[in-house]
N, C-alpha and C. Protein backbone atom coordinates (compact mmCIF):
# COMPACT_ATOMS: atom_id res chain seq x y z
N UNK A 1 170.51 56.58 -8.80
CA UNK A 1 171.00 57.52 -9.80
C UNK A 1 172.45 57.19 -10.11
N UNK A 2 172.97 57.18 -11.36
CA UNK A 2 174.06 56.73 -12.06
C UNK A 2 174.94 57.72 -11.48
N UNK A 3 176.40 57.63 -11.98
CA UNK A 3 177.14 58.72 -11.36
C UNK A 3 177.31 59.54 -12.88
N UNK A 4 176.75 59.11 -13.55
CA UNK A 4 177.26 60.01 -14.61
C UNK A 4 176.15 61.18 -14.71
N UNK A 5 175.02 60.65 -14.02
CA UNK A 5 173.77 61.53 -13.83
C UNK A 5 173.88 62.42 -13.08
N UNK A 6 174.60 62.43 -11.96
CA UNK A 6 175.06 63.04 -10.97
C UNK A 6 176.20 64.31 -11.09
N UNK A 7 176.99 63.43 -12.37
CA UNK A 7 177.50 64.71 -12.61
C UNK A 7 176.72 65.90 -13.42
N UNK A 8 176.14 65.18 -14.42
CA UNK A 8 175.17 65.77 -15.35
C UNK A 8 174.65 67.02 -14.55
N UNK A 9 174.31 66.62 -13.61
CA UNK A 9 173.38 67.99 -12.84
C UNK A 9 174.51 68.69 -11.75
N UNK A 10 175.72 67.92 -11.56
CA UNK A 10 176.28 69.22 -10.94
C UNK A 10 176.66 70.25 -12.08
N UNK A 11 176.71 69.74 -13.32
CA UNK A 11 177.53 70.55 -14.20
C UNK A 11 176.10 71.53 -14.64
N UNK A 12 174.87 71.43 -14.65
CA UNK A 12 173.97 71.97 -14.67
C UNK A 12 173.52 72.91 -13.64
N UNK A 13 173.84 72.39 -12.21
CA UNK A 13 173.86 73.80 -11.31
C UNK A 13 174.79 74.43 -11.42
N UNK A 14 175.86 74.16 -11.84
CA UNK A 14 177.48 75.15 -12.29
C UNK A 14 176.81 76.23 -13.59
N UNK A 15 176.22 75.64 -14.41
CA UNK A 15 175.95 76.93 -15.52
C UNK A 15 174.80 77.47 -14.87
N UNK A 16 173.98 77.12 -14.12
CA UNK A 16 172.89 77.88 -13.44
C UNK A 16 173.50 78.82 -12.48
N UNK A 17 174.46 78.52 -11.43
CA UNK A 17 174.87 79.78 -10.89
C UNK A 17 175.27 80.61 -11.43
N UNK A 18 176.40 80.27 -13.02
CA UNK A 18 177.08 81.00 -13.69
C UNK A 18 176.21 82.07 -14.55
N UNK A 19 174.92 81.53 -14.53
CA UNK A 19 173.90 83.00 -15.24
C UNK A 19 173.32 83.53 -14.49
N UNK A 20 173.52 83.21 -13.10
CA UNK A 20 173.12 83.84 -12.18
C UNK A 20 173.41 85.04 -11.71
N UNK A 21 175.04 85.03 -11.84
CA UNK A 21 176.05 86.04 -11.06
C UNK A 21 176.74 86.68 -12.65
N UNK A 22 176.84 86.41 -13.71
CA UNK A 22 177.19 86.76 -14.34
C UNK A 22 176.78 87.74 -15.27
N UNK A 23 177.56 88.74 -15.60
CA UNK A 23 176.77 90.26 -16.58
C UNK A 23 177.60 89.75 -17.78
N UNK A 24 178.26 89.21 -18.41
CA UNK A 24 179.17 89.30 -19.44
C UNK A 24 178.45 88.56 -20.40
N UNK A 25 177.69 89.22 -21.72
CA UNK A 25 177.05 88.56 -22.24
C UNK A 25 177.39 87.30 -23.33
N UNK A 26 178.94 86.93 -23.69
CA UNK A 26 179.47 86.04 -24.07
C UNK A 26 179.60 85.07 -22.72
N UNK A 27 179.82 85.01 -21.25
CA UNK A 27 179.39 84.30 -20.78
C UNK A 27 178.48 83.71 -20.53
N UNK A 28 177.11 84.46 -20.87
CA UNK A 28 175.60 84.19 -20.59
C UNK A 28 175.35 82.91 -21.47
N UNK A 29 176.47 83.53 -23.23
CA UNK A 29 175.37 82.74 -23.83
C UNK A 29 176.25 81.26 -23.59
N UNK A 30 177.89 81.04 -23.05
CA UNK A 30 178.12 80.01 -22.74
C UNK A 30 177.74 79.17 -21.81
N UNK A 31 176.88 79.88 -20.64
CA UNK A 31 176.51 79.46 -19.76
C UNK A 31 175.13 78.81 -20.03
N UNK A 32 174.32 79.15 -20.98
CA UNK A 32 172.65 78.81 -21.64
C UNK A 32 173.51 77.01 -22.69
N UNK A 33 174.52 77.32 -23.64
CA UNK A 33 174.87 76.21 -24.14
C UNK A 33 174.98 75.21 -23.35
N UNK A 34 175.71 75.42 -21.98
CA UNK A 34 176.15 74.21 -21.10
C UNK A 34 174.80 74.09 -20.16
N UNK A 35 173.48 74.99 -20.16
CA UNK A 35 172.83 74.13 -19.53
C UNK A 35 171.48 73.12 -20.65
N UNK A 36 171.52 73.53 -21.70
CA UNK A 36 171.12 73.32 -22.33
C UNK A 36 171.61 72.08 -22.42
N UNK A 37 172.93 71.63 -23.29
CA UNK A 37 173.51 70.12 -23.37
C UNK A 37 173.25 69.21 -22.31
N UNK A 38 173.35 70.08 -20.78
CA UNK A 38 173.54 69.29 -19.56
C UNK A 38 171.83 68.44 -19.75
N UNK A 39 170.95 69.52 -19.74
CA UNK A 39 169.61 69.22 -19.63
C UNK A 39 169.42 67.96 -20.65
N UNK A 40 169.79 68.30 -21.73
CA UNK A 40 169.55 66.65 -23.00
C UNK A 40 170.41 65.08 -22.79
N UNK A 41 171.60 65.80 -22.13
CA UNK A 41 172.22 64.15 -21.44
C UNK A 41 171.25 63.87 -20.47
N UNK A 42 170.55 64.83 -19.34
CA UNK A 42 169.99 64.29 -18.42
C UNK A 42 168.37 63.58 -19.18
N UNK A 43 167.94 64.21 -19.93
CA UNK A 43 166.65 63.88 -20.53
C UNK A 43 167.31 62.66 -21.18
N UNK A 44 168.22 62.30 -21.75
CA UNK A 44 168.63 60.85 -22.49
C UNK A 44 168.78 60.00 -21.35
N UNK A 45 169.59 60.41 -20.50
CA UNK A 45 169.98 59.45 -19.45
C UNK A 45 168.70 58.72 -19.00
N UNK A 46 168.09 59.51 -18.62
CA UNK A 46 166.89 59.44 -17.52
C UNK A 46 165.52 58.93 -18.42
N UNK A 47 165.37 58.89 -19.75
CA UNK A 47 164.39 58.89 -20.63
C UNK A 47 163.09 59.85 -19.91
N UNK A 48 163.68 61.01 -19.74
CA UNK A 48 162.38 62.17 -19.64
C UNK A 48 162.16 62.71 -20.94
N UNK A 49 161.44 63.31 -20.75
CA UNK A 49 160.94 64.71 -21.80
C UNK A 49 161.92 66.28 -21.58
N UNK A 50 162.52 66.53 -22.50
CA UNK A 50 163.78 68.06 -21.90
C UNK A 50 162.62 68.48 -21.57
N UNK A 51 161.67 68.75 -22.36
CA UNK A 51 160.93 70.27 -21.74
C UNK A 51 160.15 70.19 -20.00
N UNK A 52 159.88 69.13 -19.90
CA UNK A 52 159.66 69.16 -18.61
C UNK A 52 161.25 69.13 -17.64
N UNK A 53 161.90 68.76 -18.11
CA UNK A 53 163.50 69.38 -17.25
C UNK A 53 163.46 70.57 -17.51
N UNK A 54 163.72 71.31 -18.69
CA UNK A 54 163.84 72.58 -19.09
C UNK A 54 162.22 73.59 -17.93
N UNK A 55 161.72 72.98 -17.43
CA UNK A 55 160.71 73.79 -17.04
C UNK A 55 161.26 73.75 -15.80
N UNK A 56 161.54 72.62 -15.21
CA UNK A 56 162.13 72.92 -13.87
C UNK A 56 163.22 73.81 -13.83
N UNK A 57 163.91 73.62 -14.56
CA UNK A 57 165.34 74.51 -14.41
C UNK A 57 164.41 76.34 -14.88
N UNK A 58 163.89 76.58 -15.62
CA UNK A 58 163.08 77.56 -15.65
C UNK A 58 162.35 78.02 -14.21
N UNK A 59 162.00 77.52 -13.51
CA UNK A 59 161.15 77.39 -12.23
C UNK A 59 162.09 77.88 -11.41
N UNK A 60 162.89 77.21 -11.39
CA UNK A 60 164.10 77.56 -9.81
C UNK A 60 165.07 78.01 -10.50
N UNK A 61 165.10 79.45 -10.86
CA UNK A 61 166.25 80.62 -11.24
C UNK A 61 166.62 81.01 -9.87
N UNK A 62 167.81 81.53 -10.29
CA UNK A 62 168.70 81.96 -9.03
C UNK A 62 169.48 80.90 -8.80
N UNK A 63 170.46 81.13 -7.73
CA UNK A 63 171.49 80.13 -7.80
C UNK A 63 170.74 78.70 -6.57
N UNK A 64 171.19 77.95 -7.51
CA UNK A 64 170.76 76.40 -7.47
C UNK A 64 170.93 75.75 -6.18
N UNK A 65 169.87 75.43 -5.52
CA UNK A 65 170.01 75.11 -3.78
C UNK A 65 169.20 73.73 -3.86
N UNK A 66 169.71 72.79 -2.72
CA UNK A 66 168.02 71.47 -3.08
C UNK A 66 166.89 72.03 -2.55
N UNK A 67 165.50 71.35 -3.29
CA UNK A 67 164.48 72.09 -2.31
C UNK A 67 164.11 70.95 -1.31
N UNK A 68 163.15 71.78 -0.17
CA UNK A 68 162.99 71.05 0.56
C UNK A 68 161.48 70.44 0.45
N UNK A 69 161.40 69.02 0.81
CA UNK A 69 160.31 67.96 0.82
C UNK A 69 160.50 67.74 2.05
N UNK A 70 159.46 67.90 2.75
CA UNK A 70 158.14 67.40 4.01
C UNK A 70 157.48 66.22 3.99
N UNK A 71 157.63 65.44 4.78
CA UNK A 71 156.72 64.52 5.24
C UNK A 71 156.19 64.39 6.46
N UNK A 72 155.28 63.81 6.68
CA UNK A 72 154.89 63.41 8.22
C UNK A 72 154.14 61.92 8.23
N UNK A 73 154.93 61.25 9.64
CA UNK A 73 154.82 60.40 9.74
C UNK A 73 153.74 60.22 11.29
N UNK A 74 152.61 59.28 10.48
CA UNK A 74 151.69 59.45 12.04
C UNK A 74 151.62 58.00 12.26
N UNK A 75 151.45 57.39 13.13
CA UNK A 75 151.56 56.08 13.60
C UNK A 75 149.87 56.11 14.66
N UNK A 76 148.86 54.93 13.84
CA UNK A 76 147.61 54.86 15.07
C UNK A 76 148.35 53.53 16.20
N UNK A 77 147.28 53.38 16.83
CA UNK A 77 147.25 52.53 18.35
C UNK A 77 147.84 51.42 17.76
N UNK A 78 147.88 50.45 16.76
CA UNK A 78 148.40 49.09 16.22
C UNK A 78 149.38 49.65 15.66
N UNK A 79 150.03 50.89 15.71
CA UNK A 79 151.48 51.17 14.70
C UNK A 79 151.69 50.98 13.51
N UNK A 80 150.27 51.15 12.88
CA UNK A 80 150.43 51.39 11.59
C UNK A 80 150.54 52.56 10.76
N UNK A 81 150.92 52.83 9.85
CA UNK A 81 151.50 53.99 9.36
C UNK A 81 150.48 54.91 8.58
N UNK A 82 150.22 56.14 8.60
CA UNK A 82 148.78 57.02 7.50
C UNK A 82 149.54 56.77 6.19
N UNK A 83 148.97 56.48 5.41
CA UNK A 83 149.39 56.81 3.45
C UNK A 83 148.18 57.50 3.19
N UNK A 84 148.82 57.84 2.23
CA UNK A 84 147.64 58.52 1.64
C UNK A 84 147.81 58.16 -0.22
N UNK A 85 146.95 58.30 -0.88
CA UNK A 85 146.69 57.45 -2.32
C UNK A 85 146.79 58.59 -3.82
N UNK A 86 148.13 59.04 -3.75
CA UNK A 86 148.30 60.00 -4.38
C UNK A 86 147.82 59.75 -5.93
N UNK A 87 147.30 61.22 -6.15
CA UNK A 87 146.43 61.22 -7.42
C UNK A 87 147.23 61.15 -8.88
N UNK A 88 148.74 61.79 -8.65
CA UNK A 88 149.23 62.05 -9.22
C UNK A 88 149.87 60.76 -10.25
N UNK A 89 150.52 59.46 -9.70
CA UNK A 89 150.45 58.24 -9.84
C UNK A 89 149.95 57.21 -9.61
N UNK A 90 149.03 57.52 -8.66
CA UNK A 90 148.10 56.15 -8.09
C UNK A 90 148.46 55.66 -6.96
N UNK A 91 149.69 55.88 -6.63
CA UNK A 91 150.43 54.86 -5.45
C UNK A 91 150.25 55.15 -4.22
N UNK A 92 150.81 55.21 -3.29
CA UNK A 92 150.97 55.64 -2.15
C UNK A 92 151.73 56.29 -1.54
N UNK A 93 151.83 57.07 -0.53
CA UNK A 93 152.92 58.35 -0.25
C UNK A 93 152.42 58.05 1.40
N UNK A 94 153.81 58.94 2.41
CA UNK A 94 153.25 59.75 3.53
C UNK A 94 152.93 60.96 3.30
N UNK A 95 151.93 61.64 4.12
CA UNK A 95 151.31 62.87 3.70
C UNK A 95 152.73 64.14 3.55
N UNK A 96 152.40 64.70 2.41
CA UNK A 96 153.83 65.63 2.38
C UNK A 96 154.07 66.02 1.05
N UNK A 97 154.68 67.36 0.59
CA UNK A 97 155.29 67.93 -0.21
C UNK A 97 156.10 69.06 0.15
N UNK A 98 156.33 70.02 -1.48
CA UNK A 98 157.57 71.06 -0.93
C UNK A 98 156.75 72.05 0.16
N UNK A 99 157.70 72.18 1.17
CA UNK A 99 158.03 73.20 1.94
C UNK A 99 157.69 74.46 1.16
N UNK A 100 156.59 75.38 1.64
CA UNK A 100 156.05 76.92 1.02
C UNK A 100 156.40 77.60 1.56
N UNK A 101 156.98 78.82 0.44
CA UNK A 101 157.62 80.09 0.95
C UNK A 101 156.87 80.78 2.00
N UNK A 102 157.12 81.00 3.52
CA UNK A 102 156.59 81.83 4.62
C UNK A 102 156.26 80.73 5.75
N UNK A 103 156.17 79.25 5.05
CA UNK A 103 155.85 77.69 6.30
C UNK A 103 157.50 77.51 6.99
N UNK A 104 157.30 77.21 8.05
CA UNK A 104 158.13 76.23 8.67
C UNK A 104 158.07 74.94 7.93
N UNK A 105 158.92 74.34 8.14
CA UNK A 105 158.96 72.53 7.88
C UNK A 105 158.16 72.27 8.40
N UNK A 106 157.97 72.22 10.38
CA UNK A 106 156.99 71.19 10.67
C UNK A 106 155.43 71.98 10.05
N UNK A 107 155.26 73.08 9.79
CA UNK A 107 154.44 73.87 9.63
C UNK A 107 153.57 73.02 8.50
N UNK A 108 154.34 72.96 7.50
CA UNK A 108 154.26 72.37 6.17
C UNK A 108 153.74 70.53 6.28
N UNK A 109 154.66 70.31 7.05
CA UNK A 109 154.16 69.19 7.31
C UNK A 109 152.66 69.07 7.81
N UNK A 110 152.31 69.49 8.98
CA UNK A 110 150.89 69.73 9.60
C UNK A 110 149.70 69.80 8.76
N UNK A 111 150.29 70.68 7.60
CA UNK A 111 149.32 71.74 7.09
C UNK A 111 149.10 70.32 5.76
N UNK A 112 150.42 69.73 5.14
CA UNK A 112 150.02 69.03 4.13
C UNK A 112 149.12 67.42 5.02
N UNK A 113 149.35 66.87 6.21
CA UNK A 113 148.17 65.93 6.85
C UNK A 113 146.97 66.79 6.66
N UNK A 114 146.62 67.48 6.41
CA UNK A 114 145.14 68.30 7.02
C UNK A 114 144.56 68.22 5.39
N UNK A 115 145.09 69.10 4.54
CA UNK A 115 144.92 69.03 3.36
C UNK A 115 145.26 67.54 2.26
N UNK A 116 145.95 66.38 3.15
CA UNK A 116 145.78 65.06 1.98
C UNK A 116 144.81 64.02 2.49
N UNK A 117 144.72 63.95 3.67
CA UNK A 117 144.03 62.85 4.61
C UNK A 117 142.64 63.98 5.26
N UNK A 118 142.68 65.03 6.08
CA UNK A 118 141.70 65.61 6.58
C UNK A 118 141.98 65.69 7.65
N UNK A 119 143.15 64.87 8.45
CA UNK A 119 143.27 65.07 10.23
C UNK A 119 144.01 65.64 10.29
N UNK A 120 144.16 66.58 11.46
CA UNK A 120 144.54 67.72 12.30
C UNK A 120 145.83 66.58 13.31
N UNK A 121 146.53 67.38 13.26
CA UNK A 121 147.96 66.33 13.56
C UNK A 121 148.98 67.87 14.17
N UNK A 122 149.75 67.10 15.15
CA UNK A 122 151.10 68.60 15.56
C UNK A 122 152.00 67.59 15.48
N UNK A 123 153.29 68.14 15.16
CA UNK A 123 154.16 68.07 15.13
C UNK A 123 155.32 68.06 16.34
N UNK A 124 155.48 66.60 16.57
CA UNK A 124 156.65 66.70 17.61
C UNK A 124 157.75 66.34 17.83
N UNK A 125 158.46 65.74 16.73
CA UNK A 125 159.78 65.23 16.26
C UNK A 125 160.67 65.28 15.00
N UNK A 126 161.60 66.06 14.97
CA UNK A 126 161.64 65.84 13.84
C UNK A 126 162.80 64.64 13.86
N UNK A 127 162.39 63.79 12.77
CA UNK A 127 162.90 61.77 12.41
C UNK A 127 164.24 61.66 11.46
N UNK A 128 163.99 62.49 10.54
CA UNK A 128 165.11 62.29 9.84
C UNK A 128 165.23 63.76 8.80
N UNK A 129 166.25 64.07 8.74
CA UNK A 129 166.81 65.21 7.22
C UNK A 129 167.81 63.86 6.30
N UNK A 130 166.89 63.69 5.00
CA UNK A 130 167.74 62.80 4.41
C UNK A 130 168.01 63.31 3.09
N UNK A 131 168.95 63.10 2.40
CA UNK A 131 169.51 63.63 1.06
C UNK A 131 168.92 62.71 0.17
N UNK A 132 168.04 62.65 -1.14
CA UNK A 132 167.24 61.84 -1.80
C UNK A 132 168.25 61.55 -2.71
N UNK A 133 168.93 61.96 -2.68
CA UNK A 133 170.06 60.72 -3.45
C UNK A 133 171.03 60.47 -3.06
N UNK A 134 170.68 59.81 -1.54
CA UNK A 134 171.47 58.95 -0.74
C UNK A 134 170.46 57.75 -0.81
N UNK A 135 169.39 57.81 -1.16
CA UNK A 135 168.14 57.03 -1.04
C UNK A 135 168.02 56.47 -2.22
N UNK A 136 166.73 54.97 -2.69
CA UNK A 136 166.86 54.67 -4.02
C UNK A 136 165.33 55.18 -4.55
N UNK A 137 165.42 56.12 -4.72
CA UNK A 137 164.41 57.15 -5.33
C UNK A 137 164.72 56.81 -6.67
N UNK A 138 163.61 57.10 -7.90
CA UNK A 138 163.82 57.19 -9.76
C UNK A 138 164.41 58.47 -9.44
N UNK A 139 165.33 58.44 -10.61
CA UNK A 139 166.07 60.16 -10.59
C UNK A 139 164.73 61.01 -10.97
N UNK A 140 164.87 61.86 -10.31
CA UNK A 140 163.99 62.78 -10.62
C UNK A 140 165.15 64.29 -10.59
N UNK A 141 164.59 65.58 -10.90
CA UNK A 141 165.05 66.87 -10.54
C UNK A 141 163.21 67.43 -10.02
N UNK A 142 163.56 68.38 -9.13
CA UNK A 142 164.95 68.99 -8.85
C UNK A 142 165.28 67.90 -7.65
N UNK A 143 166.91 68.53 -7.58
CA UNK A 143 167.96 67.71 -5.98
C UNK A 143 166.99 68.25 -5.00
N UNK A 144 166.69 67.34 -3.88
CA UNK A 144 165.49 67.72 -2.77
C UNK A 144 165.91 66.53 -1.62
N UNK A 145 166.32 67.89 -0.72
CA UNK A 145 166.59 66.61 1.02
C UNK A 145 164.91 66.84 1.25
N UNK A 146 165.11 65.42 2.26
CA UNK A 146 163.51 65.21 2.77
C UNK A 146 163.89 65.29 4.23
N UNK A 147 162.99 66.37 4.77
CA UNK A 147 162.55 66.34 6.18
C UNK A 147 161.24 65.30 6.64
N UNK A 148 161.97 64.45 7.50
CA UNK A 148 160.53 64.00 8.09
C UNK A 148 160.18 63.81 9.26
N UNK A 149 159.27 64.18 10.16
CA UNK A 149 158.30 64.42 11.28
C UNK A 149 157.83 63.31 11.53
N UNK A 150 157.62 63.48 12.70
CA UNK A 150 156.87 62.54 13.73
C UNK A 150 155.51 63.37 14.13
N UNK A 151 154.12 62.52 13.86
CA UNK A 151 152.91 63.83 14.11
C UNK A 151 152.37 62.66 14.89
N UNK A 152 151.37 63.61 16.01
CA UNK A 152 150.41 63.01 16.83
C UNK A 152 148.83 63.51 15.94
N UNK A 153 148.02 62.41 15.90
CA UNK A 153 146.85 63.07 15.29
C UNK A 153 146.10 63.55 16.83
N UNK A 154 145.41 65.04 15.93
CA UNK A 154 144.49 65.42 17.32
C UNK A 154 143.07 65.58 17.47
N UNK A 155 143.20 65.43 15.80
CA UNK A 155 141.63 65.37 15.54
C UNK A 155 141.26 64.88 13.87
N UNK A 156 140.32 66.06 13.71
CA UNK A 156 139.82 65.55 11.71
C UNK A 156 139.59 64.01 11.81
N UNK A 157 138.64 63.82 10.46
CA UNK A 157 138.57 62.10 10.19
C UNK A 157 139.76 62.23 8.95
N UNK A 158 139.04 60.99 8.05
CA UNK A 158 140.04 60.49 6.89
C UNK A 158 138.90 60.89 5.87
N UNK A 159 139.86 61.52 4.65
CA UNK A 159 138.72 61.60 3.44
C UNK A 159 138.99 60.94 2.91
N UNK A 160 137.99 60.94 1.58
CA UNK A 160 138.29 59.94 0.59
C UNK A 160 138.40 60.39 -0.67
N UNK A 161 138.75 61.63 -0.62
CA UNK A 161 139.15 62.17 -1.68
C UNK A 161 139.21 63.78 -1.71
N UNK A 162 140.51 64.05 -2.04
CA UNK A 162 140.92 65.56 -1.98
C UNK A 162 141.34 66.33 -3.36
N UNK A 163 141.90 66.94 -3.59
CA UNK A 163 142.12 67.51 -5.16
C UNK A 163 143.72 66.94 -4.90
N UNK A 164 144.18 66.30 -3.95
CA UNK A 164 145.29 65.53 -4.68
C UNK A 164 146.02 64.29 -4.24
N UNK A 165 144.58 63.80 -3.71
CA UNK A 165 144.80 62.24 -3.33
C UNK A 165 142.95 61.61 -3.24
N UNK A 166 143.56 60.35 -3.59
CA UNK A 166 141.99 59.19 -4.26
C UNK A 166 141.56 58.52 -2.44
N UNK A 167 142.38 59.55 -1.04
CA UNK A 167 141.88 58.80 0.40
C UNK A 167 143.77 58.41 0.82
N UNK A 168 142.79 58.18 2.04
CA UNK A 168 144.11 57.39 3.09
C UNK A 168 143.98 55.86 3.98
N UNK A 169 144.53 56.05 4.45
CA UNK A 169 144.57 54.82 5.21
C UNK A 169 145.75 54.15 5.89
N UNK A 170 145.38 53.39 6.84
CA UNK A 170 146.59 52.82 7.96
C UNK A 170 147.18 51.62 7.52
N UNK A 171 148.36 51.17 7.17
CA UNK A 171 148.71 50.63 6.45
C UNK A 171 150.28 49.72 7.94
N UNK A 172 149.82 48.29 8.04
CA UNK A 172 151.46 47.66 8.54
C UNK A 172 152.73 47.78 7.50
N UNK A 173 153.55 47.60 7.86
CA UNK A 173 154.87 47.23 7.29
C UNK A 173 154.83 46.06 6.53
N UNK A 174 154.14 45.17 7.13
CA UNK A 174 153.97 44.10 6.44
C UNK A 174 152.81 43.61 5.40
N UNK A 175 152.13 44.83 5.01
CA UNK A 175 150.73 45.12 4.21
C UNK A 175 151.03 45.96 3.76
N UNK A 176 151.84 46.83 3.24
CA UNK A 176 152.67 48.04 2.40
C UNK A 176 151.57 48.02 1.14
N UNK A 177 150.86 48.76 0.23
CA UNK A 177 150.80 49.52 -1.35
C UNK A 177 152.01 49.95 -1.93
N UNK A 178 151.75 49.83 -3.17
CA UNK A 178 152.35 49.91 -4.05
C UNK A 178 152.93 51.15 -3.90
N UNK A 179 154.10 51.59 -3.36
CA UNK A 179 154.70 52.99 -2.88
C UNK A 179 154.70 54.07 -4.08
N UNK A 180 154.80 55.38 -4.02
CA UNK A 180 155.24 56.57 -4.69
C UNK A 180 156.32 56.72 -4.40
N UNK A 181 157.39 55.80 -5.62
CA UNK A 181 158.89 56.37 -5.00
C UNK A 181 159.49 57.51 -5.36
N UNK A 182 158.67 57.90 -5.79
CA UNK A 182 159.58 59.42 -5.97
C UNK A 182 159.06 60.15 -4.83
N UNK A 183 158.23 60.19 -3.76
CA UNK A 183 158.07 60.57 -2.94
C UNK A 183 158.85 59.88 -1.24
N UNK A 184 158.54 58.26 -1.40
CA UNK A 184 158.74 57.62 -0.46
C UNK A 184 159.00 55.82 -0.94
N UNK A 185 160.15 55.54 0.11
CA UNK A 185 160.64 54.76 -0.41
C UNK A 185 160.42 53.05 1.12
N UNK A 186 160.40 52.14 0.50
CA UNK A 186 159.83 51.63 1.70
C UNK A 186 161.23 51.13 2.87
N UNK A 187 162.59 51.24 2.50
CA UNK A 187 163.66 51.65 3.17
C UNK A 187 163.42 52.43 4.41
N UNK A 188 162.85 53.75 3.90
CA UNK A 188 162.47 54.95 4.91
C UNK A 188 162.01 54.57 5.56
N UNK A 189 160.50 53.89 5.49
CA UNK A 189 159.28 53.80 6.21
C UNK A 189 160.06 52.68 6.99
N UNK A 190 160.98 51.56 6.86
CA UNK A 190 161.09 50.51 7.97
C UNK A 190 162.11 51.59 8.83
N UNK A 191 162.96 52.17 8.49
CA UNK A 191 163.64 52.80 9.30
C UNK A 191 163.02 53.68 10.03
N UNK A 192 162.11 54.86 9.35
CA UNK A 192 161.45 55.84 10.49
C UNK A 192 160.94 55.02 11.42
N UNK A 193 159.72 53.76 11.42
CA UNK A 193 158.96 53.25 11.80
C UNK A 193 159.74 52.76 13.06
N UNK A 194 161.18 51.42 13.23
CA UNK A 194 161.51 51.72 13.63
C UNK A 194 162.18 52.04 14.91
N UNK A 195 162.72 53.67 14.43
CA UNK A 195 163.01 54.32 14.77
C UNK A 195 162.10 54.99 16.48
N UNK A 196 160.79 55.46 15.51
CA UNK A 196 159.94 55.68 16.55
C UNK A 196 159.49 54.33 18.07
N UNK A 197 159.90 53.39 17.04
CA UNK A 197 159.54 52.42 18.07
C UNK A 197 160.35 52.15 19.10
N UNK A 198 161.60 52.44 19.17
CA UNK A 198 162.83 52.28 20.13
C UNK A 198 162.78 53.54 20.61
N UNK A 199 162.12 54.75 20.35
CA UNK A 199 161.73 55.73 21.24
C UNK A 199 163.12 56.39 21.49
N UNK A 200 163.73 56.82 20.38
CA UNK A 200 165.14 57.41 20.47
C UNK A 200 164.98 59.00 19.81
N UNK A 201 165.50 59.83 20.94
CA UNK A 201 165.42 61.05 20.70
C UNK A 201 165.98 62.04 19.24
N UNK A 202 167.20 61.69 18.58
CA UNK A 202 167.57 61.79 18.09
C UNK A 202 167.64 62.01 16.46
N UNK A 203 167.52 62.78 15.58
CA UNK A 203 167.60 63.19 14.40
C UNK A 203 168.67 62.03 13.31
N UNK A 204 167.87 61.69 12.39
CA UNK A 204 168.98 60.70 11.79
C UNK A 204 168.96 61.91 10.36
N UNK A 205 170.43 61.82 9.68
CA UNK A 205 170.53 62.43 8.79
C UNK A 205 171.58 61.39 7.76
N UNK A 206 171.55 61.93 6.52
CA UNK A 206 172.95 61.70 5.97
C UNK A 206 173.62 62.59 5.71
């Protein structure tokens, strides 16, 4: 992400808090102008569509926080990694999305292995809290740190198809698919991977 993009959206959570907290209706409507402009540099910048920006910023009213993204990372007996074959682009992901209002993280995590792949997995590490644009993710919105887990599988098989993935599968480092980078980036995966392999207790963040 450019830095000019970067500003683009701080100046866009600045008029989002500002209609947040604000009653003064000449501020309101200065505050709707500046997110409005902010939103069309970012749709130029980025070659999106506004209205799908404009929907997100519609979506997450209230004052402007990152959301949080879940993953979980399961490793079988040869240390290869679960993907799963997301429907949404075709590519590949670790099992994971946003964090739901009333889940824990690892909760979320658990719950999204069960529902993309079919196996029953707990949660026993958490690997990394990373800021996605410290990472080389496509800009996307909304701003979203990624939590990611370390899962033991404990049961379930593998499907081959869910309402939002085409199956899964165990995948080396050195046999990677075509990644979902807006989900996962293959940076991550050599680092979590690893990570787990040197068997170090410790939380990596940025």
């Amino acid at each position: 992400m450019s830095s000019l993009q970067r500003y683009v959206e701080l100046v866009l959570a600045t008029a989002q808090a500002g209609l947040t907290y604000t009653s003064n209706v000449y501020d309101i409507e200065r505050y709707q102008k500046l997110r409005d402009a902010s939103l069309a540099l970012l749709a130029d910048a980025d070659g999106l569509d506004p209205a799908v920006l404009a929907n997100w910023v519609n979506l997450d009213s209230g004052y402007p926080t990152p959301k949080l993204d879940v993953r979980a990372l399961l490793l079988d007996e040869q240390q290869r990694i679960l993907l799963i074959r997301e429907k949404a682009d075709g590519c590949w992901s670790l099992p994971g999305g946003w964090c739901d209002v009333g889940d824990s993280p690892a909760a979320a995590a658990v719950r999204e292995v069960r529902e993309e792949s079919g196996l029953e997995c707990e949660a026993v590490q958490l690997l990394a809290l990373f800021d996605k644009l410290k990472h080389p993710h496509p800009p996307q919105l909304p701003h979203a740190h990624k939590a990611f887990f370390l899962c033991r599988m404990t049961g379930g098989e593998l499907l081959t198809d869910t309402s939002e993935t085409y199956g899964a599968g165990w995948f080396g480092l050195h046999e990677l698919p075509p990644l979902s980078r807006d989900r996962v980036v293959r940076e991550q995966l050599e680092t979590l991977h690893a990570h787990v392999r040197a068997g170090r207790p410790e939380t990596l963040f940025d």
